[in-house]
Protein backbone atom coordinates (compact mmCIF):
# COMPACT_ATOMS: atom_id res chain seq x y z
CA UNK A 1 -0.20 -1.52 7.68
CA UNK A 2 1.07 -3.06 10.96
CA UNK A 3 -1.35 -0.41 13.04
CA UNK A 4 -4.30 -2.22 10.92
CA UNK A 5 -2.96 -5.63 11.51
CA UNK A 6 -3.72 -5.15 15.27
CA UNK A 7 -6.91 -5.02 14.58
CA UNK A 8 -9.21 -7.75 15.35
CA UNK A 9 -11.75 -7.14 12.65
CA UNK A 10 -8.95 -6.64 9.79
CA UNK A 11 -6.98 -8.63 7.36
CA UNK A 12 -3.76 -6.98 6.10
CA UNK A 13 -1.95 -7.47 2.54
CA UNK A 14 1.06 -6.58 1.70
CA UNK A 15 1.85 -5.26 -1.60
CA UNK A 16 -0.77 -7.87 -3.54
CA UNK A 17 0.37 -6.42 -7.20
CA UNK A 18 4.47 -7.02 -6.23
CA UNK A 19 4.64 -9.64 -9.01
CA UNK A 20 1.90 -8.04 -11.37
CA UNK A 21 4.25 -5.18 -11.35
CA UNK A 22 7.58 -7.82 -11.68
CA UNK A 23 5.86 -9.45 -14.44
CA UNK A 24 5.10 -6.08 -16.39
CA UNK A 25 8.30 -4.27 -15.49
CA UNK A 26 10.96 -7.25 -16.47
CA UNK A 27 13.90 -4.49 -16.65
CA UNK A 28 12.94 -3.78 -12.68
CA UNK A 29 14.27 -7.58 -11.84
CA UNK A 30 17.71 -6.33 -11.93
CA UNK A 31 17.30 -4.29 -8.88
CA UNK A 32 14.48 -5.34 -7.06
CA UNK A 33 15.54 -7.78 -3.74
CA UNK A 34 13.89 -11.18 -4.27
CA UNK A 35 12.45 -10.49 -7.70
CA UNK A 36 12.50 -14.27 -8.56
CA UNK A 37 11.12 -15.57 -5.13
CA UNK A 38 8.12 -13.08 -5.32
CA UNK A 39 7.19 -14.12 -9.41
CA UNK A 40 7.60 -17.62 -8.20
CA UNK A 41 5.14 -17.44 -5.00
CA UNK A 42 2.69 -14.61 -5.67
CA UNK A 43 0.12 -14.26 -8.31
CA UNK A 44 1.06 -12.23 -11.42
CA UNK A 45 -2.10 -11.57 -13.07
CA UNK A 46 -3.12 -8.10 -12.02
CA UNK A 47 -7.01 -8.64 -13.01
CA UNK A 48 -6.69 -11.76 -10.94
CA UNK A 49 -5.02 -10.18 -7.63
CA UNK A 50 -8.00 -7.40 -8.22
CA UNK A 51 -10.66 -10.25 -7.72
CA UNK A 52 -9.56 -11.33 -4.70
CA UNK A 53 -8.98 -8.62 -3.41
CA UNK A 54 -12.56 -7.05 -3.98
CA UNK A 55 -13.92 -10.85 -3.06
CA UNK A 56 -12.22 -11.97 -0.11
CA UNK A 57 -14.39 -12.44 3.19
CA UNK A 58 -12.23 -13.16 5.68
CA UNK A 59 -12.81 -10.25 7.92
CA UNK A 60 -14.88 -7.16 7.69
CA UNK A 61 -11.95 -4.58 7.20
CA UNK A 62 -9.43 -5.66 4.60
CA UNK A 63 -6.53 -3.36 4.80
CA UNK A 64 -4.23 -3.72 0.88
CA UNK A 65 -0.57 -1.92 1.12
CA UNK A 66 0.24 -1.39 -2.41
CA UNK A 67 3.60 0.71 -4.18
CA UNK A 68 1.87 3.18 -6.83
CA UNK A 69 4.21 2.00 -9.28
CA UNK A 70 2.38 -1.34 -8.35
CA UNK A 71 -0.51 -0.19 -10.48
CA UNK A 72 0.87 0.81 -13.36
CA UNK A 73 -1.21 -0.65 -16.53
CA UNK A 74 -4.06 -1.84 -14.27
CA UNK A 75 -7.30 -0.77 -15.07
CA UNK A 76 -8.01 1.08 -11.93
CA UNK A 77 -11.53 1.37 -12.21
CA UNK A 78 -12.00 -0.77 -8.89
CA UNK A 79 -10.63 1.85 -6.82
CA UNK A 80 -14.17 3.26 -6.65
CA UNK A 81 -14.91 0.47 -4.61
CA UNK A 82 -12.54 0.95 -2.11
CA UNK A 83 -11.04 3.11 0.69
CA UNK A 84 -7.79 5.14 -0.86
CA UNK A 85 -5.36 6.29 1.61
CA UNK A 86 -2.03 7.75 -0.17
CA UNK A 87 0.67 7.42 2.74
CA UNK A 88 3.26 10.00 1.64
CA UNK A 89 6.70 10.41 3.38
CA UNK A 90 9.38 13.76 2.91
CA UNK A 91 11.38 13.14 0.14
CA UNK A 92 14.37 13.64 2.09
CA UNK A 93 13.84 11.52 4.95
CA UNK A 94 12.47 8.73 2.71
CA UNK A 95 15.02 8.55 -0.19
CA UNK A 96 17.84 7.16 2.51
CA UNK A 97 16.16 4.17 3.89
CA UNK A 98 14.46 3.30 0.34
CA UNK A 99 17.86 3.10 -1.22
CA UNK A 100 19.11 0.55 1.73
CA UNK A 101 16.59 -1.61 -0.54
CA UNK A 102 16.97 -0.48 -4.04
CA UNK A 103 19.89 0.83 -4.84
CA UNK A 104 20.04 4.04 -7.50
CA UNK A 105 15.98 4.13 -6.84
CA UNK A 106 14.13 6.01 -10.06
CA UNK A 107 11.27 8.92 -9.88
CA UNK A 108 9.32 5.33 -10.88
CA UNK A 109 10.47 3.82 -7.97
CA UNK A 110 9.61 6.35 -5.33
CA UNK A 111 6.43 7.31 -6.72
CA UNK A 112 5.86 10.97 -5.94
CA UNK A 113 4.74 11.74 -9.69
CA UNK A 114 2.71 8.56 -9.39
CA UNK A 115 1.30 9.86 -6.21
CA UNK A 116 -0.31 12.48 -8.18
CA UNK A 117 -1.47 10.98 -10.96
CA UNK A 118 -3.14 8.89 -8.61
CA UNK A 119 -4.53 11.68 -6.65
CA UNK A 120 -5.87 13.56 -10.33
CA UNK A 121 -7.53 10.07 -11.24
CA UNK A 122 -9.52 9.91 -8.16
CA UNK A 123 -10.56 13.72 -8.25
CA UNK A 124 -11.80 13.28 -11.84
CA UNK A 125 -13.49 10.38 -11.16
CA UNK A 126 -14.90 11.80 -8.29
CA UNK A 127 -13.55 9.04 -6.23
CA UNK A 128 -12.87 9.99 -2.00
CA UNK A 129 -9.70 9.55 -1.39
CA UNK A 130 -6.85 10.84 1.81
CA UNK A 131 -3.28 11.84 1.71
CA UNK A 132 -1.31 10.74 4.48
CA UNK A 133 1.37 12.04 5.78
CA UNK A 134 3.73 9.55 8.18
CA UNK A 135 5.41 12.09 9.90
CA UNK A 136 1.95 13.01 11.02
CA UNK A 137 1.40 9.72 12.31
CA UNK A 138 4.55 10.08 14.03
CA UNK A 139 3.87 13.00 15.65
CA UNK A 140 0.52 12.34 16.85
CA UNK A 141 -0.49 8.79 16.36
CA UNK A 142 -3.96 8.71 18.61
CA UNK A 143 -5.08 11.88 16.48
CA UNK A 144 -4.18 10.79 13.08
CA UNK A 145 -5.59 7.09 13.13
CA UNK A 146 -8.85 8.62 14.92
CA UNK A 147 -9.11 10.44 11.90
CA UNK A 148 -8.18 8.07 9.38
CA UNK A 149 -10.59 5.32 10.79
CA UNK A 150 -13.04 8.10 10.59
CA UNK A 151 -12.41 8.67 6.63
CA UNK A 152 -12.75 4.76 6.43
CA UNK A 153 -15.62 4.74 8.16
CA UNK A 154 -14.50 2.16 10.48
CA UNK A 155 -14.26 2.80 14.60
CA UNK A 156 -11.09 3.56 16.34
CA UNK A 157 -9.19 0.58 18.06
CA UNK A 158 -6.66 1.27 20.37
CA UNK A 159 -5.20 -1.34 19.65
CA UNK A 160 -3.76 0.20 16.30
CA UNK A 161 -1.35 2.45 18.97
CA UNK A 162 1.10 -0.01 19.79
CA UNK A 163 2.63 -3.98 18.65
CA UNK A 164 5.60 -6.00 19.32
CA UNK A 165 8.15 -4.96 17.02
CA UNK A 166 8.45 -8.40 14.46
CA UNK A 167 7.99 -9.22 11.25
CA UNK A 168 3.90 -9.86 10.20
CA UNK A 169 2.59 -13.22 8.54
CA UNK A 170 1.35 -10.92 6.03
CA UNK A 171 4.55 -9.32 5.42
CA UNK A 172 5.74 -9.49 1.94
CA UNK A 173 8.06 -12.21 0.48
């Protein structure tokens, strides 16, 4: 997300279904940060985050950081209108910093079987789709986003290499 957000021709959201999925998932409250804050300031109707989503104009590229477990129970029928990029981490090196946020995280929470029910949806719906491996971007940064862009469709801006380390605007509550 924050390589996109240097872009001049993109719009960034973070984690637009956050309270769809609070709303839906009222046992996740107790161990979700800021569960309150986010039903209280973000829209909770899943259909409704899904229309502006497909309907905003702000800028050409509209870049949408979602959670799989984000989607659960939404018709997902609109991701054949869109770009799908799963960004997938090692289990190992991503189970210590997630549980600095959540603590005792779930299968749910992670998302790895999520990952691939995503990933069978979109084959069986013949819908394109990438897998995305961070470490990758790690490792080769230039490379990766060159390649990504190219799956989107969209040209390469080097501008996606570097930013200030802070907090986005768009970050979530």
């Amino acid at each position: 997300m924050y390589a996109f957000a240097q872009r001049q021709d993109t719009k960034v959201f973070d984690e637009p279904l956050y309270a769809y999925y609070l709303k839906n998932h009222p046992e996740a409250h107790n161990y979700h940060p800021g569960s309150e804050l986010i039903l209280d300031t973000m829209e909770n109707d899943g259909d409704e985050v899904v229309k502006m989503m497909l309907n905003n104009t702000e800028k050409p590229v509209l870049f949408f950081k979602h959670m799989t477990h984000h989607l659960l129970g939404l018709k997902r029928d609109f991701m054949k209108n869109t770009i799908n990029i799963i960004l997938t981490r090692d289990p190992k090196e991503m189970l210590p910093s997630f549980d600095k946020v959540i603590e005792n995280p779930t299968l749910n929470d992670v998302g790895y079987a999520l990952h691939v029910e995503l990933i069978e949806y979109f084959k069986t719906h013949h819908i394109p789709f990438t897998v995305l491996d961070s470490k990758k971007v790690l490792l080769n940064p230039e490379r990766t986003l060159q390649k990504l862009c190219e799956f989107a469709d969209i040209p390469f801006d080097s501008n996606m290499l570097s930013w200030q380390p802070q907090q986005l605007k768009e970050d979530g509550v």
